[in-house]
PDB file of N, CA and C in Angstrom:
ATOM      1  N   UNK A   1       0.826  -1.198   0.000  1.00  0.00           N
ATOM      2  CA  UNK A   1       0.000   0.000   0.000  1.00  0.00           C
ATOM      3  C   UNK A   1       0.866   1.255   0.000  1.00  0.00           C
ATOM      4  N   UNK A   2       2.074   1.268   0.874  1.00  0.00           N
ATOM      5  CA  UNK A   2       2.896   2.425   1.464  1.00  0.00           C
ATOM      6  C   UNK A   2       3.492   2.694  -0.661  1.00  0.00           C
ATOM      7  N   UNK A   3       3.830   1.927  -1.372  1.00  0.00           N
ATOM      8  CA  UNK A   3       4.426   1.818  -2.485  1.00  0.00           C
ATOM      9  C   UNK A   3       3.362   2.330  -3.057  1.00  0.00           C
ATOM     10  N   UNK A   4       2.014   1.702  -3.453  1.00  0.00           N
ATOM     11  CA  UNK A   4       1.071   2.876  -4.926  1.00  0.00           C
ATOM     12  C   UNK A   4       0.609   3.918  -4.098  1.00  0.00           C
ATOM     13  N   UNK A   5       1.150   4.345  -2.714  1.00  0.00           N
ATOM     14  CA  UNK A   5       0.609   6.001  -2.047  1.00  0.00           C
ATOM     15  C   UNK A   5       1.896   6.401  -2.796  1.00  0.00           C
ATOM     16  N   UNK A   6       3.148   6.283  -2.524  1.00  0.00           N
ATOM     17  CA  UNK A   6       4.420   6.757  -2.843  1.00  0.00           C
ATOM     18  C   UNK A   6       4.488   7.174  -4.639  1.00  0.00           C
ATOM     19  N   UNK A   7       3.944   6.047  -5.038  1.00  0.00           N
ATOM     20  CA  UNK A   7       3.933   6.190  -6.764  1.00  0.00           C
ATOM     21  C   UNK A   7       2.680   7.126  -7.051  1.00  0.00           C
ATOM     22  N   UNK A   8       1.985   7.362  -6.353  1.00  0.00           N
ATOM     23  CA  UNK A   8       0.658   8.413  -6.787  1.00  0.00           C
ATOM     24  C   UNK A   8       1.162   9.501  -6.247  1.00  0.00           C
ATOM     25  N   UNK A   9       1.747   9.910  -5.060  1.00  0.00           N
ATOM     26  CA  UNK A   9       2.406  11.464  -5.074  1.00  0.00           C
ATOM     27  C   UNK A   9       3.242  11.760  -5.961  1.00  0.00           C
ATOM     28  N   UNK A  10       4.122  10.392  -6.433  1.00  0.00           N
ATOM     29  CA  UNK A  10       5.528  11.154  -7.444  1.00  0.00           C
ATOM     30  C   UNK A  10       4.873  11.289  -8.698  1.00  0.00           C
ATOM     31  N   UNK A  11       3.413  10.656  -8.889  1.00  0.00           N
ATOM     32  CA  UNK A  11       3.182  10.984 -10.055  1.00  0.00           C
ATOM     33  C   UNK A  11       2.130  12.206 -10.602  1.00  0.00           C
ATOM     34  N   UNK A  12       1.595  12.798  -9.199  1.00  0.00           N
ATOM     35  CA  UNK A  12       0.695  13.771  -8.972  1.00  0.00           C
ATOM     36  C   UNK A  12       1.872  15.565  -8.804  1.00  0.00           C
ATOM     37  N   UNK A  13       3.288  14.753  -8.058  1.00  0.00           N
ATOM     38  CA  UNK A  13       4.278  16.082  -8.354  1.00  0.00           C
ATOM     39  C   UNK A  13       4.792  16.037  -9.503  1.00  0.00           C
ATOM     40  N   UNK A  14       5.350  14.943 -10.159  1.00  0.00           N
ATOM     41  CA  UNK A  14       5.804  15.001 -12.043  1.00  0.00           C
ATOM     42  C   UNK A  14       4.377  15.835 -12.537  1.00  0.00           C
ATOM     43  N   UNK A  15       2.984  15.469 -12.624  1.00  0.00           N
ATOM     44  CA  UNK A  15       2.013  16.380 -13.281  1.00  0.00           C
ATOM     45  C   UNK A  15       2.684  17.728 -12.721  1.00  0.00           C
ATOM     46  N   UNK A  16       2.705  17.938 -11.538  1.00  0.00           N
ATOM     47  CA  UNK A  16       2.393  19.769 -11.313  1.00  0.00           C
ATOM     48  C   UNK A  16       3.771  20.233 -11.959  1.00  0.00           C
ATOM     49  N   UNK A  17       4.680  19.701 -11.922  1.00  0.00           N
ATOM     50  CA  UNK A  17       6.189  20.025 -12.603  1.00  0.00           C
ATOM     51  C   UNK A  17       5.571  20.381 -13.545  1.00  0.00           C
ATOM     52  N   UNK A  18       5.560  19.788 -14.325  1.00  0.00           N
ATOM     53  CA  UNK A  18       4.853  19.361 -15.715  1.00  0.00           C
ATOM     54  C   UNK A  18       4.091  20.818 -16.462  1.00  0.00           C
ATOM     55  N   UNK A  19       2.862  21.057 -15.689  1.00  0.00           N
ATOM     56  CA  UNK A  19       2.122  21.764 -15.659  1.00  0.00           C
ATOM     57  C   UNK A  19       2.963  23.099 -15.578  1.00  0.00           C
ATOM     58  N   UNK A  20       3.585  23.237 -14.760  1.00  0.00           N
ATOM     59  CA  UNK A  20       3.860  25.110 -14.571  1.00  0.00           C
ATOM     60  C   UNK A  20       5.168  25.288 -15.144  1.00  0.00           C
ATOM     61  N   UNK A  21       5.675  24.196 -15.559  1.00  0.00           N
ATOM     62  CA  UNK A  21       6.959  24.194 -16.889  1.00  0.00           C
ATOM     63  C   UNK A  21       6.544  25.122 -18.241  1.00  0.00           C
ATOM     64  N   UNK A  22       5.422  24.612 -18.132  1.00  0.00           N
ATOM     65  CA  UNK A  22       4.896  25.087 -19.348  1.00  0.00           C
ATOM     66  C   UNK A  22       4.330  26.329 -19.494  1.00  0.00           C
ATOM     67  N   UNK A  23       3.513  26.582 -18.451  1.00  0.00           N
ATOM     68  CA  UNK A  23       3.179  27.986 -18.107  1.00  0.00           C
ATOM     69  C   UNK A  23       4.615  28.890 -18.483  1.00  0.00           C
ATOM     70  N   UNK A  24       5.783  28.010 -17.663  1.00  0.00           N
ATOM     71  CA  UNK A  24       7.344  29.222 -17.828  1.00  0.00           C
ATOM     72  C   UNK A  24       7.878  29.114 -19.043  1.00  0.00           C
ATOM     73  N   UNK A  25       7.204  28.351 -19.859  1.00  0.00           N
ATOM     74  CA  UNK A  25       7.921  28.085 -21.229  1.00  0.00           C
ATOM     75  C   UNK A  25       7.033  29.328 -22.098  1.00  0.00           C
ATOM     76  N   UNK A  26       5.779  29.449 -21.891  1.00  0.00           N
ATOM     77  CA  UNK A  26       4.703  30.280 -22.530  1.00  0.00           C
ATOM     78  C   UNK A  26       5.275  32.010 -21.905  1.00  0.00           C
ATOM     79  N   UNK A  27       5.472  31.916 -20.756  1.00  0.00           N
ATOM     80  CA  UNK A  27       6.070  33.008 -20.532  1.00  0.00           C
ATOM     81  C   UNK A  27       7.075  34.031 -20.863  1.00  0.00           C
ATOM     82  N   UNK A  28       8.293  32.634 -20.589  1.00  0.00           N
ATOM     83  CA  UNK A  28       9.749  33.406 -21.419  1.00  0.00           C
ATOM     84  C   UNK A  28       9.140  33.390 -23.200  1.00  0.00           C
ATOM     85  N   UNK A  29       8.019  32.894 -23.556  1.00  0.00           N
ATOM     86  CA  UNK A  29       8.136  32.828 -25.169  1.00  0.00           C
ATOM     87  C   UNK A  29       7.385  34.606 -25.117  1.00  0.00           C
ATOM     88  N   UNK A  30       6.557  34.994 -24.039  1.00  0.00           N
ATOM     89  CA  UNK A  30       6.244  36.511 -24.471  1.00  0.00           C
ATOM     90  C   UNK A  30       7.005  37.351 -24.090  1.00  0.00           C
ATOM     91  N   UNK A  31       8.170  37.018 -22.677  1.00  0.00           N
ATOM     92  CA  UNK A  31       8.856  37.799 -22.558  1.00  0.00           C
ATOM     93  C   UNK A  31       9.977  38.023 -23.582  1.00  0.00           C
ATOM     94  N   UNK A  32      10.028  37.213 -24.412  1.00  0.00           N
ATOM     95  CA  UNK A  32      10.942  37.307 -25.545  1.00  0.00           C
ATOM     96  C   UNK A  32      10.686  38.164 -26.764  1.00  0.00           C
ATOM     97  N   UNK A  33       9.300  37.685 -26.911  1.00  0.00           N
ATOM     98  CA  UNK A  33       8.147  38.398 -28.092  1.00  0.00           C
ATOM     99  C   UNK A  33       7.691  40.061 -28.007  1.00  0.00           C
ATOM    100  N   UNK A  34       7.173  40.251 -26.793  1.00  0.00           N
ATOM    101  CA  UNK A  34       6.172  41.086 -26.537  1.00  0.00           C
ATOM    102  C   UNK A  34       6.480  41.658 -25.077  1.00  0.00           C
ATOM    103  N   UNK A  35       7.218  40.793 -24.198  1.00  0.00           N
ATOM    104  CA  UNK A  35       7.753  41.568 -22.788  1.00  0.00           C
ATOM    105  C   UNK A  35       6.560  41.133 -21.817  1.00  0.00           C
ATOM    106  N   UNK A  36       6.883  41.131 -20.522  1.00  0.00           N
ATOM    107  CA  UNK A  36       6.009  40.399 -19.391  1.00  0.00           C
ATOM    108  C   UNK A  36       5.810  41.878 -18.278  1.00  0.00           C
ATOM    109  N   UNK A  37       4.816  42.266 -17.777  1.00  0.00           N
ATOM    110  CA  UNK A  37       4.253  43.202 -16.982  1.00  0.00           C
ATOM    111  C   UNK A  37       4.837  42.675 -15.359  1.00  0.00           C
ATOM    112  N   UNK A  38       5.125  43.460 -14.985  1.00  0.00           N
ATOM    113  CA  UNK A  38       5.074  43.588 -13.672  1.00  0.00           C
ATOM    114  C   UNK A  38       4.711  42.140 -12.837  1.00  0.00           C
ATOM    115  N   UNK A  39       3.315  42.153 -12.904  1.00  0.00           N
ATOM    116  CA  UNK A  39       2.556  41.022 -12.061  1.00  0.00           C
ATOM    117  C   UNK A  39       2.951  40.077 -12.935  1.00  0.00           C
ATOM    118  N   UNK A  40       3.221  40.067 -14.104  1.00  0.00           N
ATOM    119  CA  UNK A  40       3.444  38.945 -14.892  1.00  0.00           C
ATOM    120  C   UNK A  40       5.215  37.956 -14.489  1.00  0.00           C
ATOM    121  N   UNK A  41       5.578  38.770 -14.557  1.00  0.00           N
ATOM    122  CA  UNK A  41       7.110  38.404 -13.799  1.00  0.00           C
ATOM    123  C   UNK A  41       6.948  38.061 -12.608  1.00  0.00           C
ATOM    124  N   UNK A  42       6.355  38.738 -11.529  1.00  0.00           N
ATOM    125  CA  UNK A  42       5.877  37.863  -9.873  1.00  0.00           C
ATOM    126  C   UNK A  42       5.318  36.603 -10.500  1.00  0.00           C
ATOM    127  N   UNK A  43       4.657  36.402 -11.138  1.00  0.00           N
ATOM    128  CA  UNK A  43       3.713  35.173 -11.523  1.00  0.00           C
ATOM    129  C   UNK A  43       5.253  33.958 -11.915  1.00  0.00           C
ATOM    130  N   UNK A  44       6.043  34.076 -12.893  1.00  0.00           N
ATOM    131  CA  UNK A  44       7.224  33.669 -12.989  1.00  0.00           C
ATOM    132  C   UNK A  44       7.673  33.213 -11.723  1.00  0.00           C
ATOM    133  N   UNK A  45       8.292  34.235 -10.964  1.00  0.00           N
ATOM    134  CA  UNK A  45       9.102  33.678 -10.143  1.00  0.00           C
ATOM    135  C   UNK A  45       8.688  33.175  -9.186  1.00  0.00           C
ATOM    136  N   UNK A  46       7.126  32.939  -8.894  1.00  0.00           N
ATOM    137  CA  UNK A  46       6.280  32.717  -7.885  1.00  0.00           C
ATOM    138  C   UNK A  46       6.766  31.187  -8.158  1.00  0.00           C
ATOM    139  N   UNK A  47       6.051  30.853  -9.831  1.00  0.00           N
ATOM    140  CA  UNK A  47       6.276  29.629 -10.325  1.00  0.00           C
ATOM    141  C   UNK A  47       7.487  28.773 -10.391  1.00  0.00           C
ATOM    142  N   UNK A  48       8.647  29.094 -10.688  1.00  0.00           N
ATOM    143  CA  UNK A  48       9.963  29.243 -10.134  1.00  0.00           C
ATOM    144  C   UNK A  48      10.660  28.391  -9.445  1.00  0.00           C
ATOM    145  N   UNK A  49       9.779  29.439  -7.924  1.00  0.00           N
ATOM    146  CA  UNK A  49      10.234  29.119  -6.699  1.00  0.00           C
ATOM    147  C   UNK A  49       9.425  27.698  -6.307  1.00  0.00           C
ATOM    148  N   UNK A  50       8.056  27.771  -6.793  1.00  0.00           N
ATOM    149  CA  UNK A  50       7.412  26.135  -6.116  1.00  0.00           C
ATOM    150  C   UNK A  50       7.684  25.144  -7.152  1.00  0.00           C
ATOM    151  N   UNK A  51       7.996  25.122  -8.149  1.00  0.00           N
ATOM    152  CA  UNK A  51       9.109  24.180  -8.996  1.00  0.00           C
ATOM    153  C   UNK A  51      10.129  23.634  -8.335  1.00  0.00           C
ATOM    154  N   UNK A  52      10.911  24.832  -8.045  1.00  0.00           N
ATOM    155  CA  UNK A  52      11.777  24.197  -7.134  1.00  0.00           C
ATOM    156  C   UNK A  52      11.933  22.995  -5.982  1.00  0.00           C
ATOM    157  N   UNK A  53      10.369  23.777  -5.324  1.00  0.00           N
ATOM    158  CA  UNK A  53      10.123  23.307  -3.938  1.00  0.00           C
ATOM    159  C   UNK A  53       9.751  21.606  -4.420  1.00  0.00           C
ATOM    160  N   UNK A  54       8.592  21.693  -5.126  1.00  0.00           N
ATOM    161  CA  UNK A  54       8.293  20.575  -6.049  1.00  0.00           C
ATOM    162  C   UNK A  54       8.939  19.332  -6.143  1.00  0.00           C
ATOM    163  N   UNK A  55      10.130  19.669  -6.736  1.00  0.00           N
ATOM    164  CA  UNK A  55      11.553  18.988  -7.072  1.00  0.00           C
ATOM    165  C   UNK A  55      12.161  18.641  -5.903  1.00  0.00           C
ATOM    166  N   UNK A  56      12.328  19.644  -5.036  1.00  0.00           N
ATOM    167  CA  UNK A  56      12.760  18.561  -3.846  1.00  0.00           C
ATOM    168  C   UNK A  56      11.739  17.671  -3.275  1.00  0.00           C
ATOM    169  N   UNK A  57      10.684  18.216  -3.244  1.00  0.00           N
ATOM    170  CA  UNK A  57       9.520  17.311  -2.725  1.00  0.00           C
ATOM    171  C   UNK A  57       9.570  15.665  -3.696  1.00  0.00           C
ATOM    172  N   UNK A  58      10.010  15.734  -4.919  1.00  0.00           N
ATOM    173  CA  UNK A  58      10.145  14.744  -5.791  1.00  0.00           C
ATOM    174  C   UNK A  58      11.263  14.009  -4.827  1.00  0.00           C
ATOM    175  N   UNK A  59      12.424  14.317  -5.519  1.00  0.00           N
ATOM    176  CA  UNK A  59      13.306  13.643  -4.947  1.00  0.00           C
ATOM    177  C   UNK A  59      13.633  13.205  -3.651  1.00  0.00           C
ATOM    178  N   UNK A  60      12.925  14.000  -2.304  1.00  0.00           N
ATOM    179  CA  UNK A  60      13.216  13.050  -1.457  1.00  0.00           C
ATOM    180  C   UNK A  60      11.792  11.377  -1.229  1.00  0.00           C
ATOM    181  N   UNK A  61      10.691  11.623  -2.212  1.00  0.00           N
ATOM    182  CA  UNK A  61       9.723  10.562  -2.807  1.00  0.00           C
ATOM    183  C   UNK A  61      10.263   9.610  -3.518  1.00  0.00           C
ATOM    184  N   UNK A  62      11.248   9.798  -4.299  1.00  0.00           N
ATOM    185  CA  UNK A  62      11.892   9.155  -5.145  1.00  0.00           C
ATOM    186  C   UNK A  62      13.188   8.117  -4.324  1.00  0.00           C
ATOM    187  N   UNK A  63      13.654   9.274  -3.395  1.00  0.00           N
ATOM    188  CA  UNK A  63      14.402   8.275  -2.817  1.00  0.00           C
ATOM    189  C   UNK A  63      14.349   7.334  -1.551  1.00  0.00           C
ATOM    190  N   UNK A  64      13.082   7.794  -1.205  1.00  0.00           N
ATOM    191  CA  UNK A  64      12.550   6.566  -0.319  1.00  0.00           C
ATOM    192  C   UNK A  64      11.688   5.762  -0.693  1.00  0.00           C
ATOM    193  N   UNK A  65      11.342   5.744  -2.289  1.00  0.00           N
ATOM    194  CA  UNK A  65      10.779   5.003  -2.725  1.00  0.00           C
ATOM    195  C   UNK A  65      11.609   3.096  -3.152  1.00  0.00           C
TER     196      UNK A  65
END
């Protein structure tokens, strides 16, 4: 049981990775294009920062898996 709880969080944090990767990929593509506002850049680094967090949250799942 302790194993498909373990494999459903790492696979519920790979989605959210996943998910706001893309948001930062759509982002840097307007900040490149067209430039990002103010709140738009907080929104970035907001995203960023819980990526980050994310990722460690992965890896220490991963390694007690």
């Amino acid at each position: 049981m302790k194993c498909e709880s373990s494999e459903h969080a790492i696979h519920i944090l790979q989605h959210q990775i996943h998910c706001l990767t893309e948001k930062q990929t759509d982002a840097m593509e307007t900040e490149t294009f067209v430039g990002l506002t103010v709140e738009e850049a907080q929104q970035y680094e907001e995203r960023r920062a819980r990526i980050m967090d994310l990722v460690r949250q992965l890896r220490l799942l991963e390694s007690a898996a």
